[in-house]
C-alpha atoms as a PDB file:
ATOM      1  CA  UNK A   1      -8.389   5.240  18.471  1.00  0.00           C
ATOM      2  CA  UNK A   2     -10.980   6.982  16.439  1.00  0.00           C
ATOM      3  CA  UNK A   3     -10.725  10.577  16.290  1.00  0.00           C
ATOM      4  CA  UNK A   4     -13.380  12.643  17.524  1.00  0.00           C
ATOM      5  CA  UNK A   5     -14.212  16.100  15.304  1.00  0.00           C
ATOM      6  CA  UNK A   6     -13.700  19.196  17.959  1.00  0.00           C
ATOM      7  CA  UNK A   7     -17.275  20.972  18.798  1.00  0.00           C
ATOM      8  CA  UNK A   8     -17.020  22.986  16.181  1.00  0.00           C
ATOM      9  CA  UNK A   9     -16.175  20.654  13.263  1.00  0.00           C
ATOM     10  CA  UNK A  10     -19.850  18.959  15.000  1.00  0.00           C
ATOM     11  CA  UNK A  11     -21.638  22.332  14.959  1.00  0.00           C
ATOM     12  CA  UNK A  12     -20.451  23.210  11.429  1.00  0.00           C
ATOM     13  CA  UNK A  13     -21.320  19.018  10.443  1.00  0.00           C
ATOM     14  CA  UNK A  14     -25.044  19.515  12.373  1.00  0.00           C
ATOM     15  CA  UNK A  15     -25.832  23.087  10.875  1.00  0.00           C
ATOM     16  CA  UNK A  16     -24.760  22.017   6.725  1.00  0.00           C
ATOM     17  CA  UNK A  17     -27.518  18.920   7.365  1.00  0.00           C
ATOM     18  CA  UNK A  18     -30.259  21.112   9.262  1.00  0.00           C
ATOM     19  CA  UNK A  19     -29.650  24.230   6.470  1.00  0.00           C
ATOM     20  CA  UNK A  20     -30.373  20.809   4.004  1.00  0.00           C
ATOM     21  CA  UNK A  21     -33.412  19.557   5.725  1.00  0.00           C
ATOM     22  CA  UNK A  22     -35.348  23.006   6.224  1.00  0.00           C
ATOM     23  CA  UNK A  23     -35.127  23.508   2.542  1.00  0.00           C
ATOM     24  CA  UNK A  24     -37.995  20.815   2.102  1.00  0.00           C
ATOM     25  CA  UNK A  25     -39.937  21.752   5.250  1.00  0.00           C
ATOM     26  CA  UNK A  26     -40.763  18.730   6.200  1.00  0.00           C
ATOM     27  CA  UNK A  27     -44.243  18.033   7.856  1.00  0.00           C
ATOM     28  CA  UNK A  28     -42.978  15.970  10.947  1.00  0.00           C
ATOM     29  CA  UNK A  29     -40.842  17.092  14.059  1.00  0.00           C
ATOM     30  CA  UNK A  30     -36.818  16.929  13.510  1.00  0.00           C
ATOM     31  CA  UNK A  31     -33.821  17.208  16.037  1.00  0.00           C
ATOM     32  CA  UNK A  32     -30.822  17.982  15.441  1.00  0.00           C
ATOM     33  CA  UNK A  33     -27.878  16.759  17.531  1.00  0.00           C
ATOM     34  CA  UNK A  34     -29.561  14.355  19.259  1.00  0.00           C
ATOM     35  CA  UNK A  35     -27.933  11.648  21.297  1.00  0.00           C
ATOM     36  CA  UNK A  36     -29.115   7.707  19.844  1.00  0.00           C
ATOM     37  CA  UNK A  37     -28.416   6.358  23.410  1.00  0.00           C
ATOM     38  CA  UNK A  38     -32.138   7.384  24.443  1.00  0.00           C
ATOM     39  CA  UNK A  39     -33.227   5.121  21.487  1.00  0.00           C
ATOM     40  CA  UNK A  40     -30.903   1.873  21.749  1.00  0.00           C
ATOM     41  CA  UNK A  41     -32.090  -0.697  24.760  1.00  0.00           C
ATOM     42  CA  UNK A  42     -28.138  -0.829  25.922  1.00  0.00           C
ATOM     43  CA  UNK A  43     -28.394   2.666  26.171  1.00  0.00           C
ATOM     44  CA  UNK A  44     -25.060   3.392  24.146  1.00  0.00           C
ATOM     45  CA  UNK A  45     -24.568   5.824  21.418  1.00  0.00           C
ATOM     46  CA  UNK A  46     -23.552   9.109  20.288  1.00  0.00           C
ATOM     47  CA  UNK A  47     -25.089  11.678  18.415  1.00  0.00           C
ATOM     48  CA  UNK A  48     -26.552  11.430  14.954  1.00  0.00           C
ATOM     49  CA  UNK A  49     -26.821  14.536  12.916  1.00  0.00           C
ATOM     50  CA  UNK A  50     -30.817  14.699  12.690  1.00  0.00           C
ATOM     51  CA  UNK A  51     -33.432  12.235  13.643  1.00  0.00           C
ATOM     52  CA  UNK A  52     -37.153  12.672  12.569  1.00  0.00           C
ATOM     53  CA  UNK A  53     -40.282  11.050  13.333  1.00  0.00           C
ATOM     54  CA  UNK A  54     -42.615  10.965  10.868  1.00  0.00           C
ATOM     55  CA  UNK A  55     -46.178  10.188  11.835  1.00  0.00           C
ATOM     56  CA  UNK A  56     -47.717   8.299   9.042  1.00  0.00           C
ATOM     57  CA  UNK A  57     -46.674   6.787   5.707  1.00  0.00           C
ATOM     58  CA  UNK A  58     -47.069  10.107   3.885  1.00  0.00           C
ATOM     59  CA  UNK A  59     -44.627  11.909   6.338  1.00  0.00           C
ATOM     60  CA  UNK A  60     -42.448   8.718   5.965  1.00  0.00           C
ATOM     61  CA  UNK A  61     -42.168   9.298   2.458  1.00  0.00           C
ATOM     62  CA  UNK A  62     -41.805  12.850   2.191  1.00  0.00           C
ATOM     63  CA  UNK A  63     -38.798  12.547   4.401  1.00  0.00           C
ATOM     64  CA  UNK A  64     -37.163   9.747   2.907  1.00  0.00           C
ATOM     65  CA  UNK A  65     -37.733  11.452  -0.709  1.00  0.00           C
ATOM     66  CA  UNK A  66     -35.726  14.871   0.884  1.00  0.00           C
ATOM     67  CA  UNK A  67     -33.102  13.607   2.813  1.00  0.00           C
ATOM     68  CA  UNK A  68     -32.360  11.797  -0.955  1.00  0.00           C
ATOM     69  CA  UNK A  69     -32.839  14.746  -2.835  1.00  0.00           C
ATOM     70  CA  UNK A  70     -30.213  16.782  -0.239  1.00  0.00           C
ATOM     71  CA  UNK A  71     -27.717  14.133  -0.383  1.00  0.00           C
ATOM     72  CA  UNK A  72     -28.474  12.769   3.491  1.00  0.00           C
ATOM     73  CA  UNK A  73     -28.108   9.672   4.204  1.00  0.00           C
ATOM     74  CA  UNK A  74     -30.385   8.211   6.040  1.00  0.00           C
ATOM     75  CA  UNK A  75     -31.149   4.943   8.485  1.00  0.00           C
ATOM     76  CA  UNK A  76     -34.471   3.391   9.623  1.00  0.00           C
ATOM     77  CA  UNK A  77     -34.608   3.028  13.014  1.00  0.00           C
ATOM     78  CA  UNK A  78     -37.242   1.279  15.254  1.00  0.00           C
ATOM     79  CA  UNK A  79     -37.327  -0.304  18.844  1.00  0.00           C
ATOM     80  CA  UNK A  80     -33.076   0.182  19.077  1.00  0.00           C
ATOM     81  CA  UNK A  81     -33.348  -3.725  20.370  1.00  0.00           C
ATOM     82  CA  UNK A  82     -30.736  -5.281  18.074  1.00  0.00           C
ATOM     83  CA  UNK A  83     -28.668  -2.500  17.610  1.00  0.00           C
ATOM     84  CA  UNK A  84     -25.630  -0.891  18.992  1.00  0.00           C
ATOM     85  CA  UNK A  85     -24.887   2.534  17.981  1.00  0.00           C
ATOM     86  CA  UNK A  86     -21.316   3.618  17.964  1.00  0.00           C
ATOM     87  CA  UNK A  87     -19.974   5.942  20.589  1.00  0.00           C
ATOM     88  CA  UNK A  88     -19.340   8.746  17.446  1.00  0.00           C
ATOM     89  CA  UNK A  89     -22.544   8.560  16.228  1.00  0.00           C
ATOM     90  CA  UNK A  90     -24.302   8.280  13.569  1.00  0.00           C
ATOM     91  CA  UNK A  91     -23.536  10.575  10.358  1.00  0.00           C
ATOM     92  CA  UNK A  92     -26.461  11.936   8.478  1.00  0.00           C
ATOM     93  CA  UNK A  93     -30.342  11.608   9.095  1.00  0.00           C
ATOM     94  CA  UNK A  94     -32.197   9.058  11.315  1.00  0.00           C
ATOM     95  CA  UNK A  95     -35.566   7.818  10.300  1.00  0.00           C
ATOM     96  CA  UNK A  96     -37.336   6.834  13.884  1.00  0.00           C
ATOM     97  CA  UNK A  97     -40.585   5.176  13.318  1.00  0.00           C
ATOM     98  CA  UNK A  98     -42.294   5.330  17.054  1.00  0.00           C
ATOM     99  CA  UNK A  99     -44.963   7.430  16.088  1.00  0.00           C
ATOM    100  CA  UNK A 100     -45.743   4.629  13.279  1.00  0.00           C
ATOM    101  CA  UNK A 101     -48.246   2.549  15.994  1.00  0.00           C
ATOM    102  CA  UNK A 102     -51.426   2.149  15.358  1.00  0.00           C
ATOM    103  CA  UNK A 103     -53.135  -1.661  15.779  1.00  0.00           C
ATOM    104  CA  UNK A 104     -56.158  -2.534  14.350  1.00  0.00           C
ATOM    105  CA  UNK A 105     -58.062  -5.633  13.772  1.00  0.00           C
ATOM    106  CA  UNK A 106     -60.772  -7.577  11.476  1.00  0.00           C
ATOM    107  CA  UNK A 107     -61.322 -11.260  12.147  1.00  0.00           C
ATOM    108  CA  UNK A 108     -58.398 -13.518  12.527  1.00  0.00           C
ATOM    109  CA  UNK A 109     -56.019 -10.402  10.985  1.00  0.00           C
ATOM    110  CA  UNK A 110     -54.403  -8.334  13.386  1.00  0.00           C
ATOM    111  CA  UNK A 111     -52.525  -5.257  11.651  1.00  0.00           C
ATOM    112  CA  UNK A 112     -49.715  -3.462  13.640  1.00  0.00           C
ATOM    113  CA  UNK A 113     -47.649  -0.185  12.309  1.00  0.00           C
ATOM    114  CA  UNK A 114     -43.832  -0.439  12.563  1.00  0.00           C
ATOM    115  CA  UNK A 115     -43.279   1.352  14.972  1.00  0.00           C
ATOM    116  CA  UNK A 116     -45.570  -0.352  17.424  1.00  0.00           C
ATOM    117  CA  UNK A 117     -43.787  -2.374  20.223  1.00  0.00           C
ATOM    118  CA  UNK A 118     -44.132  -6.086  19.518  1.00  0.00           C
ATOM    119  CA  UNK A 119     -44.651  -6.568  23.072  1.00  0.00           C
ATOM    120  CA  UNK A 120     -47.596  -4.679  23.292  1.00  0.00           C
ATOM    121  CA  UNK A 121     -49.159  -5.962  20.212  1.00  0.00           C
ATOM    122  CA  UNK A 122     -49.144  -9.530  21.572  1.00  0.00           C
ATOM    123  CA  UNK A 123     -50.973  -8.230  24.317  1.00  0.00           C
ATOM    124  CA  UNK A 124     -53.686  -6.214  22.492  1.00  0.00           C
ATOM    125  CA  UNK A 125     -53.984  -9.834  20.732  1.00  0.00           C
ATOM    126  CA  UNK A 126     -54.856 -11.564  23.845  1.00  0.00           C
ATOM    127  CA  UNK A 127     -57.247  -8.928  24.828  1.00  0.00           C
ATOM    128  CA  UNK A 128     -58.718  -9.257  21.317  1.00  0.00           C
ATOM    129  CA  UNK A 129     -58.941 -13.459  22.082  1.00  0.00           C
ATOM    130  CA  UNK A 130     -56.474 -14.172  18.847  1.00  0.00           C
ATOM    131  CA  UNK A 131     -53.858 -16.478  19.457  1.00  0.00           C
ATOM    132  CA  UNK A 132     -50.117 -16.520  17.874  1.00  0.00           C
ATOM    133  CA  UNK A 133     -48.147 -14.165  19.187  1.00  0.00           C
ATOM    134  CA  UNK A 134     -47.722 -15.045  23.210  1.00  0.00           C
ATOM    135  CA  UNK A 135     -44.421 -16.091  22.541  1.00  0.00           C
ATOM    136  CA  UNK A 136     -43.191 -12.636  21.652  1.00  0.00           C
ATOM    137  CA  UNK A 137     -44.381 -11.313  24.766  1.00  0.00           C
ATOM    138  CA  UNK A 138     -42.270  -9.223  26.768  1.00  0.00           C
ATOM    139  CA  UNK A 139     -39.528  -8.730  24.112  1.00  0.00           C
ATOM    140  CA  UNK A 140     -38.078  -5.650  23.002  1.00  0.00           C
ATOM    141  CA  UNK A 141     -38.351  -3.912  19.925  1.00  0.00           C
ATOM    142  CA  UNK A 142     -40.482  -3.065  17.074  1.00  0.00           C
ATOM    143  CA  UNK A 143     -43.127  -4.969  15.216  1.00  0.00           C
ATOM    144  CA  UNK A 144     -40.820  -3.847  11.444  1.00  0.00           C
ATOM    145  CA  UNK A 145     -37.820  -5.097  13.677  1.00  0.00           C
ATOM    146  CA  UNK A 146     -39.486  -8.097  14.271  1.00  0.00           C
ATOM    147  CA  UNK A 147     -40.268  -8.784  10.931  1.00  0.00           C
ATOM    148  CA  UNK A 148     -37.350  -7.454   9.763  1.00  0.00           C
ATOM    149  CA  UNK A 149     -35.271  -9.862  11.946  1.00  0.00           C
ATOM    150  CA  UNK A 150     -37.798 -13.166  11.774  1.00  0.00           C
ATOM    151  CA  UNK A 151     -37.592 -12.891  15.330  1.00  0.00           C
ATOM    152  CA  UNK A 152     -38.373 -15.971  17.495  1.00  0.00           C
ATOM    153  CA  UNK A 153     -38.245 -17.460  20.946  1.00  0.00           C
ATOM    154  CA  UNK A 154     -40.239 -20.392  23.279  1.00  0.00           C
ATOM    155  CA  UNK A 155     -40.993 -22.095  20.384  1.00  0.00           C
ATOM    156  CA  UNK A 156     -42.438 -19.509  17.894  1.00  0.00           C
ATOM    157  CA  UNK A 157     -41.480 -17.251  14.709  1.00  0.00           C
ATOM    158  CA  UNK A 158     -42.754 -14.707  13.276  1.00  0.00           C
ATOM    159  CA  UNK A 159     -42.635 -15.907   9.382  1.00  0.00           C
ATOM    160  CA  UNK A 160     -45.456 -18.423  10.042  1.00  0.00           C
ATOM    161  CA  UNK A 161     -48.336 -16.472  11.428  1.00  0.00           C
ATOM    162  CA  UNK A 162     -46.918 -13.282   8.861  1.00  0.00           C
ATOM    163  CA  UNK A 163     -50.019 -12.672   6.254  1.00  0.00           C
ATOM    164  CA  UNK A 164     -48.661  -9.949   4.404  1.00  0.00           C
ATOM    165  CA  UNK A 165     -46.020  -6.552   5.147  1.00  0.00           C
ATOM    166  CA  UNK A 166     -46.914  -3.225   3.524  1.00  0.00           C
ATOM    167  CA  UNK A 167     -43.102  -1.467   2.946  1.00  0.00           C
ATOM    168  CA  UNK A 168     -42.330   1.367   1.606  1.00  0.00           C
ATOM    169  CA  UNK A 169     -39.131   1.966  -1.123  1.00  0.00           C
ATOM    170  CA  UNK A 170     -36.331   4.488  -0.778  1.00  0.00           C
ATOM    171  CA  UNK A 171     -37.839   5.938  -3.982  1.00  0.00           C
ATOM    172  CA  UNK A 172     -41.249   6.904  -2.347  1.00  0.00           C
ATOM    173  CA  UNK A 173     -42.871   3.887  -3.859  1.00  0.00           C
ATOM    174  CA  UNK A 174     -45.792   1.820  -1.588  1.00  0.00           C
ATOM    175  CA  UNK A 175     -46.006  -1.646  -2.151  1.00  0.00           C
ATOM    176  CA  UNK A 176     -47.290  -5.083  -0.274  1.00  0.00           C
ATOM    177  CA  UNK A 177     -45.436  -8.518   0.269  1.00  0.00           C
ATOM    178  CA  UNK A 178     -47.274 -11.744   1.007  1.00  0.00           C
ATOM    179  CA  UNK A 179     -44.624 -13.990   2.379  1.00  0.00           C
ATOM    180  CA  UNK A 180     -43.429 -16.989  -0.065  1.00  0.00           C
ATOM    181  CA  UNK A 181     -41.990 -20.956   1.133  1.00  0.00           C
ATOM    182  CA  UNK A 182     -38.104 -19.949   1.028  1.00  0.00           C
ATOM    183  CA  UNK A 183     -38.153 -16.325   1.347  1.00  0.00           C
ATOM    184  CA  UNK A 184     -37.733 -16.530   5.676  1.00  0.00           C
ATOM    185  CA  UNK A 185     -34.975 -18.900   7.725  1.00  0.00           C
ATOM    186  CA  UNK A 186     -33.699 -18.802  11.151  1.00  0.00           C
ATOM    187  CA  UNK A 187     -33.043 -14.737  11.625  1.00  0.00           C
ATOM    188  CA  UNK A 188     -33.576 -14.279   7.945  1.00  0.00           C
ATOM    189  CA  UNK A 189     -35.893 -12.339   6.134  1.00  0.00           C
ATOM    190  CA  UNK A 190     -36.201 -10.787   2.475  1.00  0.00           C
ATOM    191  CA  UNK A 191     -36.597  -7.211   4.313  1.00  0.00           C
ATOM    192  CA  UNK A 192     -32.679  -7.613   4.915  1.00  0.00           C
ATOM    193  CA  UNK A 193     -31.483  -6.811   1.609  1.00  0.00           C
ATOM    194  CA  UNK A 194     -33.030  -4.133  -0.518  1.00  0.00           C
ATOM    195  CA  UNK A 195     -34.159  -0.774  -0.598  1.00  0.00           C
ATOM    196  CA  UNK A 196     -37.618  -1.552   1.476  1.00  0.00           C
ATOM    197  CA  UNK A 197     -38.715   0.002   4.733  1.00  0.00           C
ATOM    198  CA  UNK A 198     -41.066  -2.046   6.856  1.00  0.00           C
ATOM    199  CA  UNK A 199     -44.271   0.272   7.395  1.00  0.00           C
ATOM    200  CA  UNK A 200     -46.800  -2.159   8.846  1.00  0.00           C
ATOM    201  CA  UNK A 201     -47.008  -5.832   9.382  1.00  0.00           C
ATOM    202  CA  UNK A 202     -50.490  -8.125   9.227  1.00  0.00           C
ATOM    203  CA  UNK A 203     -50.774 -11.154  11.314  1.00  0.00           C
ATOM    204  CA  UNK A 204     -52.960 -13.932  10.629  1.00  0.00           C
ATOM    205  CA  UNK A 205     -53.994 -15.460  14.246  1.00  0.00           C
ATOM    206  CA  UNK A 206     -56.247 -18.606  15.926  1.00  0.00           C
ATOM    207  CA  UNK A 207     -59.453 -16.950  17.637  1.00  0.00           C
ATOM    208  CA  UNK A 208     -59.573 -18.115  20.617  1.00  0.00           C
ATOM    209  CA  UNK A 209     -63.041 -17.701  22.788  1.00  0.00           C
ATOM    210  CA  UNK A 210     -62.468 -17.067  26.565  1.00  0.00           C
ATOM    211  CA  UNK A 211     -58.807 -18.114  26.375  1.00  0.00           C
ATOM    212  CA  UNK A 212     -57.832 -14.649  27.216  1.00  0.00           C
ATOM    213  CA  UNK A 213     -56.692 -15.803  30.699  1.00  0.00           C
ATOM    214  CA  UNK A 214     -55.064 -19.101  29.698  1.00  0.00           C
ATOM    215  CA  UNK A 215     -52.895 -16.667  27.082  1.00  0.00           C
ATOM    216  CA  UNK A 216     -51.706 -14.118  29.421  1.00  0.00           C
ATOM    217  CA  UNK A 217     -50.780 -17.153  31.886  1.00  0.00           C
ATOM    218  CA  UNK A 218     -48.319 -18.241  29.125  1.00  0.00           C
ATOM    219  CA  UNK A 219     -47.581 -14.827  28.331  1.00  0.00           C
ATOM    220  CA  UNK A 220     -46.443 -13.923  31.980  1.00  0.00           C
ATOM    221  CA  UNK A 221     -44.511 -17.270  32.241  1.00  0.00           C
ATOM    222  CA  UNK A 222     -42.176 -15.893  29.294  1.00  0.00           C
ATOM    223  CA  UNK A 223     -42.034 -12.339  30.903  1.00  0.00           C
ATOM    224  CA  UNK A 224     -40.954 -14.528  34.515  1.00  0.00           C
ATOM    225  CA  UNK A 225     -38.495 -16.498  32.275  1.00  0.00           C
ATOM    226  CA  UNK A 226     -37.017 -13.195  30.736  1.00  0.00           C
ATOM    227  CA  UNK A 227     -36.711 -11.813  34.235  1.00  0.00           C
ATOM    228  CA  UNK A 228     -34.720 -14.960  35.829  1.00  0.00           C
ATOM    229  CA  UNK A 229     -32.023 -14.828  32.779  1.00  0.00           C
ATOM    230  CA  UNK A 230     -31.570 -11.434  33.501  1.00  0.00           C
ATOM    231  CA  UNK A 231     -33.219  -9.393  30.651  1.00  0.00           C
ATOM    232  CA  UNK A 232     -34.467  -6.835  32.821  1.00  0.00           C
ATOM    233  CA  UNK A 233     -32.250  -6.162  35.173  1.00  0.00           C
ATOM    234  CA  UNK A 234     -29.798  -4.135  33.177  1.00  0.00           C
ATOM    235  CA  UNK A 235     -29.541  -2.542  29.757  1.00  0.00           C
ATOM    236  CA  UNK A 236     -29.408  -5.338  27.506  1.00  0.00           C
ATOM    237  CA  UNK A 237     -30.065  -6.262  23.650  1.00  0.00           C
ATOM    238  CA  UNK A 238     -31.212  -9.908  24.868  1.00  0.00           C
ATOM    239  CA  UNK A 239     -29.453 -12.629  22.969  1.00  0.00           C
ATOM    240  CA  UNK A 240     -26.617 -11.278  21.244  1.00  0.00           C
ATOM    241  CA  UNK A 241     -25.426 -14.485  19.186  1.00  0.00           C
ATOM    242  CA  UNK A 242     -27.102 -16.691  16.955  1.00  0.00           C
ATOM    243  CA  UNK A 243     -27.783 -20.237  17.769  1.00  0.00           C
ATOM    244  CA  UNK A 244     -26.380 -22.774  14.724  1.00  0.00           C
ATOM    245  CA  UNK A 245     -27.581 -26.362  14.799  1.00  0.00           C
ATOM    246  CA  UNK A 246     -24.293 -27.913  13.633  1.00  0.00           C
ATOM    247  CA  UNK A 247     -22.439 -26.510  17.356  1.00  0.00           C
ATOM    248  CA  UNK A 248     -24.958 -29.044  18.839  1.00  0.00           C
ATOM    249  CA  UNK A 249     -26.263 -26.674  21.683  1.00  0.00           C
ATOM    250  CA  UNK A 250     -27.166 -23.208  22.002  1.00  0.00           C
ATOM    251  CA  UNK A 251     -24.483 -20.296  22.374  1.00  0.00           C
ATOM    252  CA  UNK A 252     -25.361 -19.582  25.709  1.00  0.00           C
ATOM    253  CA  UNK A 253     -24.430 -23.117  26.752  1.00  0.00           C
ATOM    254  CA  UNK A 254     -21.264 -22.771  24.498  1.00  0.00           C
ATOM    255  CA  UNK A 255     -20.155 -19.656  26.513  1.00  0.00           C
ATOM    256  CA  UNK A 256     -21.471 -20.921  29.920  1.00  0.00           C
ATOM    257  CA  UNK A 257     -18.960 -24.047  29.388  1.00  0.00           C
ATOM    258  CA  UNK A 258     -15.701 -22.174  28.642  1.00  0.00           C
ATOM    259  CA  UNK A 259     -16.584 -19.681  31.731  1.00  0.00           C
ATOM    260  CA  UNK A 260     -16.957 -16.798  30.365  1.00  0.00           C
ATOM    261  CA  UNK A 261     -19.930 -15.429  32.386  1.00  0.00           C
ATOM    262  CA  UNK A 262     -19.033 -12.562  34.355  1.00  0.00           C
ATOM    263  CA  UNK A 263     -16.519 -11.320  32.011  1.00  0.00           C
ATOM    264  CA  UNK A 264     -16.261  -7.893  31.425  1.00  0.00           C
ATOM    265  CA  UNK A 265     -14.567  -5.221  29.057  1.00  0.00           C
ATOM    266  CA  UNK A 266     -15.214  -1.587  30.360  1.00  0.00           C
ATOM    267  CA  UNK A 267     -18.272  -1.664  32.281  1.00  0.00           C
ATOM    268  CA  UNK A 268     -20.026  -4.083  29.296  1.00  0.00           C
ATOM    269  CA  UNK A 269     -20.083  -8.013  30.866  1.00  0.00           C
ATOM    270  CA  UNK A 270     -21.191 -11.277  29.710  1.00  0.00           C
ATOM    271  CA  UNK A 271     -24.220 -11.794  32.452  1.00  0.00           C
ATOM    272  CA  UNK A 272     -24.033 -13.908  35.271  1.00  0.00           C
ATOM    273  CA  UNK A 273     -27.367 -15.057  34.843  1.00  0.00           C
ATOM    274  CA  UNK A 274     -27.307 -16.159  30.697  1.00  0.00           C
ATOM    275  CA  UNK A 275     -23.911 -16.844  28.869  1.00  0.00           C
ATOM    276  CA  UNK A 276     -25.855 -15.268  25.539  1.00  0.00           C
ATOM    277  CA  UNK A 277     -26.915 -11.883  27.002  1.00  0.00           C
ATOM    278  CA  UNK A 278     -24.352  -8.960  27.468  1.00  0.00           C
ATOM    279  CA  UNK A 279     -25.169  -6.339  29.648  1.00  0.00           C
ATOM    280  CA  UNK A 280     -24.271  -2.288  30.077  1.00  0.00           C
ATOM    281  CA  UNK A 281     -23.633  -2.676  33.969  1.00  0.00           C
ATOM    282  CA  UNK A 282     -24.165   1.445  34.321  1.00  0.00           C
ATOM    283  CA  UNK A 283     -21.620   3.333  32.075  1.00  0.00           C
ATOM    284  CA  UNK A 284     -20.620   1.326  28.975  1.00  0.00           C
ATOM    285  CA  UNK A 285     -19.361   2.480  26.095  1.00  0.00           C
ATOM    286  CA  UNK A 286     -20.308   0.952  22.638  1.00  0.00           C
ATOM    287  CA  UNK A 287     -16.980   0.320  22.069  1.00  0.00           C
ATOM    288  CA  UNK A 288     -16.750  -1.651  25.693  1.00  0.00           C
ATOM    289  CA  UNK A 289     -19.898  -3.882  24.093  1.00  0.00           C
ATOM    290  CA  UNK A 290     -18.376  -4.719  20.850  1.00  0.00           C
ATOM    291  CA  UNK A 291     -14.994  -4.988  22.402  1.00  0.00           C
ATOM    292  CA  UNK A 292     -16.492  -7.859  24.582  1.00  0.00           C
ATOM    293  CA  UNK A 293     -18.939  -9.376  21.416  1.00  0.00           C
ATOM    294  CA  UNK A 294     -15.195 -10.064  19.949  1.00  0.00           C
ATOM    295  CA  UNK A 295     -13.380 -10.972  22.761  1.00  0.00           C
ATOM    296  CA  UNK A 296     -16.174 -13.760  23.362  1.00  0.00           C
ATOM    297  CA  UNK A 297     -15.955 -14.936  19.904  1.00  0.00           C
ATOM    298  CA  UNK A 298     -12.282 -15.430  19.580  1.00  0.00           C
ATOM    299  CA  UNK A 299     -12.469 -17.611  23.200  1.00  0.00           C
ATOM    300  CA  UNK A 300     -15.338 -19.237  21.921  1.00  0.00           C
ATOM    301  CA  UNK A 301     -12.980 -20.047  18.719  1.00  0.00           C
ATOM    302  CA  UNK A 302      -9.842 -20.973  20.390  1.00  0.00           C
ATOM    303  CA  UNK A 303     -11.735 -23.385  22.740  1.00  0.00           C
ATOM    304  CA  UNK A 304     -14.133 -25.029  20.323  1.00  0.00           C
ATOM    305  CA  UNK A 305     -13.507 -23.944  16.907  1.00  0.00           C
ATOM    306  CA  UNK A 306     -17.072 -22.406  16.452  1.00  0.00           C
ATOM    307  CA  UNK A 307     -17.996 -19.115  15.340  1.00  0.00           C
ATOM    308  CA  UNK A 308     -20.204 -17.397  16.755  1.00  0.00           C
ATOM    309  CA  UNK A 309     -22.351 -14.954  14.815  1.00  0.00           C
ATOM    310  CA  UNK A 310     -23.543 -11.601  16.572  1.00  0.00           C
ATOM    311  CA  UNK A 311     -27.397 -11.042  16.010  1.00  0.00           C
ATOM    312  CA  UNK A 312     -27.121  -7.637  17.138  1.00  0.00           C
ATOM    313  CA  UNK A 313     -26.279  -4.654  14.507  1.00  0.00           C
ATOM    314  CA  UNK A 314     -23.579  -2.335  14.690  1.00  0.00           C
ATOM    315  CA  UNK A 315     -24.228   1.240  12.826  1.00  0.00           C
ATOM    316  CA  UNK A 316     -23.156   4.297  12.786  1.00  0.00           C
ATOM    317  CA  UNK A 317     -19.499   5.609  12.885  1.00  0.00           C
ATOM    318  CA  UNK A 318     -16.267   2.902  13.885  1.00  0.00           C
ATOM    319  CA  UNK A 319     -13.213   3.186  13.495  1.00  0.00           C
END
């Protein structure tokens, strides 16, 4: 069991990193205290210390360059789509990028902020007539996620209609990538190691004259999709394992042949709609969810020898 600090070992933990913080007077909004289940799509997580939300690249910096300079540490969060946060918390600062989510375009380029949902920047595309990005319609998350994670689905990837990512480092430095053969692979990008925060992504798309309506026709047949397998009908972090070529057929067919839909730790179950997708049925811990993402892979194991690999993150405080 992990042992919980008393309420006022989390007072005393809450006012040392505020008394920290207000020493640099930072130009964007800060709580303190503040619960991460509002941010995660499962809708698990304790409290973290402090989150901010900096509004622009220069607020971004500013409080990245003072929670180093007080000793905080801090986490980048964006859409809360991958990522279960554990039921203590998270210790230290969080970084939230919403307010990074501004979408612009000039030609065939389509530029999104970080923070921007990816969902809603495929359909600004279609609006604007560029073509690319309908299969990331109606998925969670956040365009850095996205990029972050090389997400994919129906068919497409993000790596090859990426022109370039503008990042900022944990030492306040700005800088640009233009993506390279090599540096992407399935759920791999070079954003996952380093010290470099995703603060904008550019996309190079098809123009496409009076397809609008032929795009958002695909575009609601993924959303339809989505909704049959279940993604919207409870809490959810879509897939939760990778799919690896050499099992011969996706997870969710894996899990769906050894029965395991429908099973449940806590009030966290596999779905009974998609083997791949776990669900928070109403009050699940984060502990119930990554309870079940292990209980699932050691079946999965025992029964075939494969292991699966979670996509989704766990951060914060475990025991």
């Amino acid at each position: 069991m992990l042992n919980h600090p008393g309420p006022s070992a989390i007072l005393n933990r809450v006012a040392t990193v505020q008394r920290r913080l207000e020493k640099f007077k930072l130009s964007c909004p800060v709580e303190y205290d503040r619960l991460m289940s509002d941010f995660t799509t499962f809708r698990v997580g304790g409290p973290a210390d402090a989150v901010a939300y900096p509004r622009s690249v220069e607020e971004l910096r500013e409080t990245v360059l003072a929670a180093r300079a007080a000793e905080i540490p801090a986490i980048v969060f964006g859409g809360g789509a991958n990522v279960v946060v554990s039921d203590a918390g998270i210790r230290g600062l969080v970084v939230h990028l919403g307010q990074l989510r501004r979408v612009s375009a000039a030609g065939e380029l389509l530029r999104a902020e970080a923070g921007a949902q990816i969902s809603d920047v495929a359909a600004q595309a279609a609006n604007r007539e560029l073509s690319g990005l309908e299969f990331i319609f109606a998925m969670p998350g956040s365009v850095g996620g996205a990029v972050w994670m090389n997400a994919r689905c129906y068919g497409g990837e993000i790596a090859p209609i990426l022109h370039g990512v503008e990042y900022l480092t944990r030492d306040g430095e700005t800088g640009r990538y233009e993506p390279r053969d090599g540096d992407f692979a399935y759920k791999k990008s070079p954003f996952q190691t380093g010290d470099r925060i995703i603060t904008a992504a550019e996309f190079r798309l098809r123009p496409a004259p009076g397809q609008r309506p032929a795009m958002w026709e695909r575009m609601r047949g993924y959303e339809e999709d989505r909704r049959l397998k279940g993604h919207f009908a409870w809490p959810c972090a879509g897939s939760v394992f990778k799919n690896d070529r050499r099992f011969g057929q996706p997870s969710g067919k894996i899990i769906d042949d050894i029965g395991l839909r429908g099973l449940k730790r806590g009030a966290a179950m596999v779905s009974d709609r998609h083997g791949n997708i776990i669900i928070n049925t109403g009050a699940a811990t984060a502990a119930d969810i990554r309870s079940l993402v292990e209980d699932v892979q050691d079946r999965v194991a025992r029964a075939t020898g494969y292991h699966l690999e979670p996509e989704i993150l766990f951060v914060g405080e475990w025991p």
